[in-house]
PDB file of N, CA and C in Angstrom:
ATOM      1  N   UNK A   1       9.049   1.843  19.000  1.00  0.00           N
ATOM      2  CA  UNK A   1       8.814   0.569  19.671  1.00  0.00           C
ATOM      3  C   UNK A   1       9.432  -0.611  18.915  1.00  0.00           C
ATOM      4  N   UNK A   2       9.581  -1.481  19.430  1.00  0.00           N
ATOM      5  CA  UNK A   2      10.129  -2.964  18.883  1.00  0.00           C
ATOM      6  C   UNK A   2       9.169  -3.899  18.243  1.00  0.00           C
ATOM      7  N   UNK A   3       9.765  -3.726  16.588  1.00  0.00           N
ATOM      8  CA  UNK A   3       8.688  -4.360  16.015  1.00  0.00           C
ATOM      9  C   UNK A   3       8.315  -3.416  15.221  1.00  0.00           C
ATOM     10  N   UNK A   4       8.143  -2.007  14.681  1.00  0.00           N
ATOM     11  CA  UNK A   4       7.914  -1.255  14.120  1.00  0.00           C
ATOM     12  C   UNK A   4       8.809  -0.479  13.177  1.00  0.00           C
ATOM     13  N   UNK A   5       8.146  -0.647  11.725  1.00  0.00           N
ATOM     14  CA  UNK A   5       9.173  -0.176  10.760  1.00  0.00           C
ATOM     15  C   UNK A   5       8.058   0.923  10.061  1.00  0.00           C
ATOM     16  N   UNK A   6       8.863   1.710   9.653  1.00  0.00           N
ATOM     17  CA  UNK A   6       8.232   2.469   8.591  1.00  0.00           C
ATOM     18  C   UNK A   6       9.124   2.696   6.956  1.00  0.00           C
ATOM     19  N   UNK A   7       7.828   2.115   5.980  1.00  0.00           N
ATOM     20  CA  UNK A   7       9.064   2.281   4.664  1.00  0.00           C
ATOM     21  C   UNK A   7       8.169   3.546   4.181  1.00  0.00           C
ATOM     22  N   UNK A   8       8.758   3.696   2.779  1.00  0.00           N
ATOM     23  CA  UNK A   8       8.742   4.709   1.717  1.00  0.00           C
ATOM     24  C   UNK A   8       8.814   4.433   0.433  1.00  0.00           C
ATOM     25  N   UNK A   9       7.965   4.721  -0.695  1.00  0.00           N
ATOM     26  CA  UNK A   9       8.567   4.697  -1.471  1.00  0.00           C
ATOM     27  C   UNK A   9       8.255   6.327  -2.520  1.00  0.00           C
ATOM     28  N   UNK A  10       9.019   6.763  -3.057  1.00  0.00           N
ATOM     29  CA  UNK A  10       9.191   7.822  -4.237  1.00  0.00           C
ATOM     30  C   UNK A  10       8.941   7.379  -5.549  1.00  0.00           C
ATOM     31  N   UNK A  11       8.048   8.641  -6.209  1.00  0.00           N
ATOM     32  CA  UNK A  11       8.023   8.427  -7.535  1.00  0.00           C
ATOM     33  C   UNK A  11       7.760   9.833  -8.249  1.00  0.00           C
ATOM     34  N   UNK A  12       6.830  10.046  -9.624  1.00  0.00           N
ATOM     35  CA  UNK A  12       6.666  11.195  -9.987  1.00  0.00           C
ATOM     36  C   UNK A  12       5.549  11.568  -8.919  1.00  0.00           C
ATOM     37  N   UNK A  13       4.647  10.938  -8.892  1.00  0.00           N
ATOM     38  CA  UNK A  13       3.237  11.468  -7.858  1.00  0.00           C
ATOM     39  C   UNK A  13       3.044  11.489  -6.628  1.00  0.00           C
ATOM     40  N   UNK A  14       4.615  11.556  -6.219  1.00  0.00           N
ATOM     41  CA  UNK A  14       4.699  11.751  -4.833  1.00  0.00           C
ATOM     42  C   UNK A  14       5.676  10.696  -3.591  1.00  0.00           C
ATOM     43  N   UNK A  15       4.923  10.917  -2.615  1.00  0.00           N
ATOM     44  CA  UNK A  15       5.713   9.952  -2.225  1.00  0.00           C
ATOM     45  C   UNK A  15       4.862   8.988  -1.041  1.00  0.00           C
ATOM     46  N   UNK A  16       5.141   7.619  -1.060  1.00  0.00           N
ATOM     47  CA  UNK A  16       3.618   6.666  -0.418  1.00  0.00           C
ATOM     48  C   UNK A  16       4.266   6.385   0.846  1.00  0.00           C
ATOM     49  N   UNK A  17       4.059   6.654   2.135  1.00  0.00           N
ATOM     50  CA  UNK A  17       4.853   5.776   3.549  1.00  0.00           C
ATOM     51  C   UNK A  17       3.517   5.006   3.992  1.00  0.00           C
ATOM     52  N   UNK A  18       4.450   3.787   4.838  1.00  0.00           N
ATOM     53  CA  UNK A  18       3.353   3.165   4.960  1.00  0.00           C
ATOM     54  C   UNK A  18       4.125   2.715   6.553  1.00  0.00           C
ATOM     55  N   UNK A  19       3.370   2.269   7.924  1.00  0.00           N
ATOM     56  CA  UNK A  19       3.919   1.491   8.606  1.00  0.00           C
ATOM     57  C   UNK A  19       3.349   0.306   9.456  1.00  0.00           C
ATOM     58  N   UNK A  20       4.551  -0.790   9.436  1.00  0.00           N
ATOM     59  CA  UNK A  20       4.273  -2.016   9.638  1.00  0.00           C
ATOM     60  C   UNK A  20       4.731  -2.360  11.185  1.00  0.00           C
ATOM     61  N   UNK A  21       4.019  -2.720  12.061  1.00  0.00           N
ATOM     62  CA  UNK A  21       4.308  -3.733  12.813  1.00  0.00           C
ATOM     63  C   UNK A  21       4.667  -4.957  12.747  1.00  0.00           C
ATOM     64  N   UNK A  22       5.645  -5.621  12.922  1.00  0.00           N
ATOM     65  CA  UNK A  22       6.077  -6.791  13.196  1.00  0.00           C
ATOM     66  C   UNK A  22       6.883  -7.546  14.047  1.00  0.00           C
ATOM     67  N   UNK A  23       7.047  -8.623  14.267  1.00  0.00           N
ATOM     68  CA  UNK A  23       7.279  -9.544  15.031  1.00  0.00           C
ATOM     69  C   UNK A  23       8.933  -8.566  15.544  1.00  0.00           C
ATOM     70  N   UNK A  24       9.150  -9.288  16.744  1.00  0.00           N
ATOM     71  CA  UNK A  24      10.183  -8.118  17.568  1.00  0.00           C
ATOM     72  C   UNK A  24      11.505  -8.981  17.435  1.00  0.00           C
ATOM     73  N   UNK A  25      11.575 -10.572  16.878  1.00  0.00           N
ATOM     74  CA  UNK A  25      12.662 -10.906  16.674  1.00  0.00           C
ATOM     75  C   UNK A  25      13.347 -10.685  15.476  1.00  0.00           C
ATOM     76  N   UNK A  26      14.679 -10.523  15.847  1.00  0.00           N
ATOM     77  CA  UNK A  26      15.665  -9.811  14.839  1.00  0.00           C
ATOM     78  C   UNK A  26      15.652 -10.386  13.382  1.00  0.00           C
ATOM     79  N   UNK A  27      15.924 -11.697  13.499  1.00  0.00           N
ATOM     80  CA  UNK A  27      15.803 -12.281  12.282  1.00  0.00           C
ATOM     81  C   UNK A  27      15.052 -12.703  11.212  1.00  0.00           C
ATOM     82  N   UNK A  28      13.871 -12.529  11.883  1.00  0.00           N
ATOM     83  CA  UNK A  28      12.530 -12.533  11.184  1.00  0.00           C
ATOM     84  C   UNK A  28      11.959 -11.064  10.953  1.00  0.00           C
ATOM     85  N   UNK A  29      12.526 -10.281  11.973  1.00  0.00           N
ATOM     86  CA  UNK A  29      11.618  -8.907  11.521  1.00  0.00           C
ATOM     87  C   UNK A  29      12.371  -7.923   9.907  1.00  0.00           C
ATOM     88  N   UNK A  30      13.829  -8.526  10.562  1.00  0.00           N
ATOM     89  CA  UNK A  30      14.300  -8.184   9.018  1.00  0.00           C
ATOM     90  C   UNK A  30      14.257  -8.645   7.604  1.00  0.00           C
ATOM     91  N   UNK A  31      13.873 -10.305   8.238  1.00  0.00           N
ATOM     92  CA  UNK A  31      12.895 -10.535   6.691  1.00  0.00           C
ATOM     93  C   UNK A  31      11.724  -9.870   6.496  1.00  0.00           C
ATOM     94  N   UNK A  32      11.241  -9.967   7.275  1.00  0.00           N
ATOM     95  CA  UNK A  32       9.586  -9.227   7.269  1.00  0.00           C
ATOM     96  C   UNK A  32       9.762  -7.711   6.649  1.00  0.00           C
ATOM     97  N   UNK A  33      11.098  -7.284   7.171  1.00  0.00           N
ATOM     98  CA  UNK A  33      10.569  -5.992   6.907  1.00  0.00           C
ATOM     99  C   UNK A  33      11.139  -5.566   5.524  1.00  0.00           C
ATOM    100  N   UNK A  34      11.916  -6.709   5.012  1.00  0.00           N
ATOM    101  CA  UNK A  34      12.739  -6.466   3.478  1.00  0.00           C
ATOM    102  C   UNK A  34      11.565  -6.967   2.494  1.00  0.00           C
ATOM    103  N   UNK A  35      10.737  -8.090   2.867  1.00  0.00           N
ATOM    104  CA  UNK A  35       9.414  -8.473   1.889  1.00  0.00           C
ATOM    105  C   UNK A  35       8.779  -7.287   1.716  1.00  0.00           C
ATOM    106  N   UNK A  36       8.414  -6.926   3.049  1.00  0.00           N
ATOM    107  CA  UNK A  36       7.073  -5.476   2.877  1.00  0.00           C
ATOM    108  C   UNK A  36       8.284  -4.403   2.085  1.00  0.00           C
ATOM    109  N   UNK A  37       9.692  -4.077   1.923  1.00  0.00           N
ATOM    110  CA  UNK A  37       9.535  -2.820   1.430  1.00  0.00           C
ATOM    111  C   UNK A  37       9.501  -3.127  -0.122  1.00  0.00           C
ATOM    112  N   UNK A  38       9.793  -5.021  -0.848  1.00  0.00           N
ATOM    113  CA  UNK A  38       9.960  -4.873  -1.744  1.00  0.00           C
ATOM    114  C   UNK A  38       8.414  -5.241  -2.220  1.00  0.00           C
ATOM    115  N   UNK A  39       7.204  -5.548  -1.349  1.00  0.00           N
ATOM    116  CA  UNK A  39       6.273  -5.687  -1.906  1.00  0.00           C
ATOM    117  C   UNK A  39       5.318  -3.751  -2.560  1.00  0.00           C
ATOM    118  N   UNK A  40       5.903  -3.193  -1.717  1.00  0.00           N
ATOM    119  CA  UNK A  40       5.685  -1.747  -1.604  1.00  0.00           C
ATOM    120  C   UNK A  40       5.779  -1.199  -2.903  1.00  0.00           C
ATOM    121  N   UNK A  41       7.185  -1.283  -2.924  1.00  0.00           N
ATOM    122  CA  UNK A  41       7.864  -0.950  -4.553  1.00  0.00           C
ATOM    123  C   UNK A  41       7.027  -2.104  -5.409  1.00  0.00           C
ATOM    124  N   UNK A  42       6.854  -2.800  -5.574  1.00  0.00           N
ATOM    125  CA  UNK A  42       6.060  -4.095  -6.705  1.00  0.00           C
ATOM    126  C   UNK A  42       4.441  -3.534  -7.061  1.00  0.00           C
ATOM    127  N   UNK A  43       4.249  -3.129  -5.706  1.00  0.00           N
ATOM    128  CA  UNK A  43       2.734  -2.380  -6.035  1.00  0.00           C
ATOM    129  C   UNK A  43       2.801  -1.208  -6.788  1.00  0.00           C
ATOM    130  N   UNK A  44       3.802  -0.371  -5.906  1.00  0.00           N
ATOM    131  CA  UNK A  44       4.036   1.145  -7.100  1.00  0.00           C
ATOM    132  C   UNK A  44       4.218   1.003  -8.596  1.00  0.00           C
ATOM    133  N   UNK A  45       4.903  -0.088  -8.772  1.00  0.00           N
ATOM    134  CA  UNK A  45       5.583  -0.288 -10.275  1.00  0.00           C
ATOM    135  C   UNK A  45       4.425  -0.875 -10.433  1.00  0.00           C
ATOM    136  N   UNK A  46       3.592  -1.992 -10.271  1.00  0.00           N
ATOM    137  CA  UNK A  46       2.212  -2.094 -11.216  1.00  0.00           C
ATOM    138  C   UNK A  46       1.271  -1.543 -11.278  1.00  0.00           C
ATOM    139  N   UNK A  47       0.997  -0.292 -10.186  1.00  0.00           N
ATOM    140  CA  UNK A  47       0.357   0.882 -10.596  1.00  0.00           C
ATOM    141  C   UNK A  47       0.722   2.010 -11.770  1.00  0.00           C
ATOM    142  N   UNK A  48       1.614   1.861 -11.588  1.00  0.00           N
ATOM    143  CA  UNK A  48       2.541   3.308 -12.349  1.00  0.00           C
ATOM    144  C   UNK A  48       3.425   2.735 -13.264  1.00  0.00           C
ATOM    145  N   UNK A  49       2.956   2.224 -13.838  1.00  0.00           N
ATOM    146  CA  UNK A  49       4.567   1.461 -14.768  1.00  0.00           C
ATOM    147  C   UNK A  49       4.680   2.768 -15.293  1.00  0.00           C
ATOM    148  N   UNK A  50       6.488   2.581 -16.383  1.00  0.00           N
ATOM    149  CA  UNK A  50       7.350   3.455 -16.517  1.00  0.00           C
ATOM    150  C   UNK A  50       6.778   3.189 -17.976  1.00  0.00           C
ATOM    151  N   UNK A  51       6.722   4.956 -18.356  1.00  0.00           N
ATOM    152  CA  UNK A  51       6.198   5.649 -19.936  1.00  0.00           C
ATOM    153  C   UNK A  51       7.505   5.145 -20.579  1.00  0.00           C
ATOM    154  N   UNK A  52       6.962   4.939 -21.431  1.00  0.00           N
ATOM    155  CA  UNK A  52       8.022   4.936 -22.892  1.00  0.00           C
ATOM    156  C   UNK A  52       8.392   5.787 -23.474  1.00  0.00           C
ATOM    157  N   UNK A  53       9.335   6.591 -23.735  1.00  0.00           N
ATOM    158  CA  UNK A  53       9.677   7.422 -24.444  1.00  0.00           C
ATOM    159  C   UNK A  53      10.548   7.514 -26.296  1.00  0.00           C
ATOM    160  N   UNK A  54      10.138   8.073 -26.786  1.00  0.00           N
ATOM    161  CA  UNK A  54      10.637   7.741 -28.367  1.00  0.00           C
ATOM    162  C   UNK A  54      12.379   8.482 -28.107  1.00  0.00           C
ATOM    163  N   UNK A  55      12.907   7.647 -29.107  1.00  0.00           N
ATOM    164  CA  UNK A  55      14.208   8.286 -29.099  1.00  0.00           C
ATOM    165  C   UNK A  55      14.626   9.110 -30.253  1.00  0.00           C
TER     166      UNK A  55
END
């Protein structure tokens, strides 16, 4: 349907989809829908931050 995105994101523990309805005009839904995938990823990374490893 118009207006409906579905993102993704990957990591070690799997993988999170999530989907969003939004507004059906073009130019706004592609902002809309570039915020939600980078808010997606922002949540994963402050759940899961990245281990440190010794060298």
């Amino acid at each position: 349907p118009v207006g409906l995105v579905y993102l993704a994101v990957a990591g070690a523990d799997g993988v999170e989809t999530i989907e969003k309805k939004l507004v059906p005009e073009r130019k706004t839904f592609k902002a809309m829908a570039s915020q939600a995938a980078l808010n997606l990823l922002r949540v994963k990374l402050l759940t899961n931050p990245f281990h440190k490893t010794e060298v």
